[in-house]
C-alpha atoms as a PDB file:
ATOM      1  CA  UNK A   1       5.117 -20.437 -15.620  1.00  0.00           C
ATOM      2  CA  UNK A   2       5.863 -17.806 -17.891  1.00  0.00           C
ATOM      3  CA  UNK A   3       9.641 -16.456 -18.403  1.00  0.00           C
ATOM      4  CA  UNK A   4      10.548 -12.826 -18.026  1.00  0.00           C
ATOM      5  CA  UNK A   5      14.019 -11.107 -18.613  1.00  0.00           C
ATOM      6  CA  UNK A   6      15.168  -8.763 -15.835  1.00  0.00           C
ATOM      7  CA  UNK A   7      18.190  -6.518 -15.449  1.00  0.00           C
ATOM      8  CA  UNK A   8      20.617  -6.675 -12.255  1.00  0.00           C
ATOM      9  CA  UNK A   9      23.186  -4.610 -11.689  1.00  0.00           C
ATOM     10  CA  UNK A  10      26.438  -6.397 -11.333  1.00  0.00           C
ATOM     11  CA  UNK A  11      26.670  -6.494  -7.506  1.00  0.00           C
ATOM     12  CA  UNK A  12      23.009  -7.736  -7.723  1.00  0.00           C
ATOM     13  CA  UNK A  13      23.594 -10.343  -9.733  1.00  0.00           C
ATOM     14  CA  UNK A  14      26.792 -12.017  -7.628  1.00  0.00           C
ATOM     15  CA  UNK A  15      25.296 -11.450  -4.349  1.00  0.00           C
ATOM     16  CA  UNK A  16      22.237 -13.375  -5.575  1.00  0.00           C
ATOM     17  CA  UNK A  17      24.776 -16.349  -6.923  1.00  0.00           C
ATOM     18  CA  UNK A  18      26.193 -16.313  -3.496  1.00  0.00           C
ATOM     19  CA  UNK A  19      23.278 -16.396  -1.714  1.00  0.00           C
ATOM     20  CA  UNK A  20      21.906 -18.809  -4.436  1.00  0.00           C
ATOM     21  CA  UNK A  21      24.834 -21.123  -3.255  1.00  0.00           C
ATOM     22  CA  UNK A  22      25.049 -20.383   0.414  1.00  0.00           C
ATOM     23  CA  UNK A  23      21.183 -21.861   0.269  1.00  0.00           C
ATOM     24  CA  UNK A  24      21.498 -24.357  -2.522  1.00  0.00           C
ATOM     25  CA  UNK A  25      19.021 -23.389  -4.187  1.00  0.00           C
ATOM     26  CA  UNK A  26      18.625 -21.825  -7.807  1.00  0.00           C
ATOM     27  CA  UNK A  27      18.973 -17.741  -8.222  1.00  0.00           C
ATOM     28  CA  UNK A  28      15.357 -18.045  -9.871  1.00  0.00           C
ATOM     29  CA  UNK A  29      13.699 -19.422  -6.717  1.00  0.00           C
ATOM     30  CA  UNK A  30      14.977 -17.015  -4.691  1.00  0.00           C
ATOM     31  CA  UNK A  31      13.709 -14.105  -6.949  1.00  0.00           C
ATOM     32  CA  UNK A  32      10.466 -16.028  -7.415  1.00  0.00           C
ATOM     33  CA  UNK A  33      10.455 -15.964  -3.141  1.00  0.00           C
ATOM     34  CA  UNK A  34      11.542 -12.195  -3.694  1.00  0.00           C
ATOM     35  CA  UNK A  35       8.597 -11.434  -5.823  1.00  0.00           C
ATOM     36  CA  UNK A  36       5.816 -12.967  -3.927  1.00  0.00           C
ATOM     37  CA  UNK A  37       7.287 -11.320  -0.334  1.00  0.00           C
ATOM     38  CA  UNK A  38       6.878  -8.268  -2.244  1.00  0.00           C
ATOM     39  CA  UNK A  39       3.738  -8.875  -4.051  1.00  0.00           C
ATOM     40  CA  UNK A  40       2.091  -9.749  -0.282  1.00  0.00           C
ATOM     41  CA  UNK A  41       3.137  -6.373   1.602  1.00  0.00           C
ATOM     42  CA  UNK A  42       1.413  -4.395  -1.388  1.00  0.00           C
ATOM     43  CA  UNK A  43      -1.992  -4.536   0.706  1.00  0.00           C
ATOM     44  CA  UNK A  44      -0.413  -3.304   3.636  1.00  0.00           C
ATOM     45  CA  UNK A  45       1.344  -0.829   1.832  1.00  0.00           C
ATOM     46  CA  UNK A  46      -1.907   0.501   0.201  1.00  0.00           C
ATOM     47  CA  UNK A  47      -3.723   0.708   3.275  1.00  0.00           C
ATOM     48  CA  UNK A  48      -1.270   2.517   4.706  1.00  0.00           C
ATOM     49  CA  UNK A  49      -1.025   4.705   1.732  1.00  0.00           C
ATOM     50  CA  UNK A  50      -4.495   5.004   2.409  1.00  0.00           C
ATOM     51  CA  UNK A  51      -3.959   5.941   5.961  1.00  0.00           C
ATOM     52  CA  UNK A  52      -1.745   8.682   5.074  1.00  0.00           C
ATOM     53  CA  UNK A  53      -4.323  10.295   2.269  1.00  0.00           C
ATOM     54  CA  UNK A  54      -7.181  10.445   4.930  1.00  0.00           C
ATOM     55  CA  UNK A  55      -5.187  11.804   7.588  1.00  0.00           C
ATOM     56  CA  UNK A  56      -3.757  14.701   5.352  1.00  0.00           C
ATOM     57  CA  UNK A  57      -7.845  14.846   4.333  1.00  0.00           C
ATOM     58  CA  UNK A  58      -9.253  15.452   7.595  1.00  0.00           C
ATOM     59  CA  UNK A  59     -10.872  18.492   9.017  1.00  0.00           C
ATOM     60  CA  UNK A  60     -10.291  20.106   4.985  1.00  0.00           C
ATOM     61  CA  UNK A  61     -13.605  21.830   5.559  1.00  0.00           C
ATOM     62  CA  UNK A  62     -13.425  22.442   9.096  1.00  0.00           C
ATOM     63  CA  UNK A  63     -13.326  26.465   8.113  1.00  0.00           C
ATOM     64  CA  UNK A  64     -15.494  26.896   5.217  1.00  0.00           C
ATOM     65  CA  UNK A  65     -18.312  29.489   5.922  1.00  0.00           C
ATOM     66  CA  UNK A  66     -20.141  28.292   3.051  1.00  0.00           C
ATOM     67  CA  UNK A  67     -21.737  25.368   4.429  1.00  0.00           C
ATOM     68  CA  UNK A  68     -25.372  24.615   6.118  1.00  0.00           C
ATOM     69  CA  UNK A  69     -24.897  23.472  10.280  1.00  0.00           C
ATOM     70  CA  UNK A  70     -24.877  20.051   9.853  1.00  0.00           C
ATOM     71  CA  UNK A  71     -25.433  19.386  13.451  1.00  0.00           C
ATOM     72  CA  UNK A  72     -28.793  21.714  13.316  1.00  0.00           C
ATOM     73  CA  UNK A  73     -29.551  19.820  10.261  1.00  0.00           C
ATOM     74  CA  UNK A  74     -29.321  15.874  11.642  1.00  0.00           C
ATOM     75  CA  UNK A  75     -31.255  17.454  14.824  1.00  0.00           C
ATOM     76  CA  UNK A  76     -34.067  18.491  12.427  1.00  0.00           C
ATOM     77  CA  UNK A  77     -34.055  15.135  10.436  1.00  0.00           C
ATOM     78  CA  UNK A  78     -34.156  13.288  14.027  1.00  0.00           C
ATOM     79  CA  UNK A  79     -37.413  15.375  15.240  1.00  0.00           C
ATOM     80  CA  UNK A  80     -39.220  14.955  11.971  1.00  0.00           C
ATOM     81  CA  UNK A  81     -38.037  11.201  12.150  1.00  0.00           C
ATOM     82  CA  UNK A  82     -40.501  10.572  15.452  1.00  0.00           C
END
């Protein structure tokens, strides 16, 4: 395991000694436990990120005049296709 310093406020720092105690258990595993709770939510938190961007994304061309009729276009395709 590697180390790594990390700066808690004051109030941080005795509520995890309490907690550390009301658990026995050391104030590193619990940050360790902190870390890795946080660490697997990220996906989530991505794909709803995600979520969000495509949401705000759809129908952005939904008025733009300077586009060919897709729907003409894929009927085309689908004739020359048989």
């Amino acid at each position: 395991m590697t180390q790594m310093a990390i700066h808690l406020t004051r109030k941080e720092l005795d509520t995890l000694a309490f907690l550390a105690h009301k658990r026995s258990r050391e104030q590193t595993d619990l940050i360790r436990e902190a870390v890795d709770t946080f660490l697997v939510q990220q996906p989530a938190r991505q794909t709803d990120r995600r979520r969000v961007t495509l949401n705000q994304l759809a129908g952005i061309w939904r008025n733009r005049t300077d586009l060919p009729d897709f729907d003409a276009l894929r009927r085309e395709w689908d004739r020359s296709s048989d």
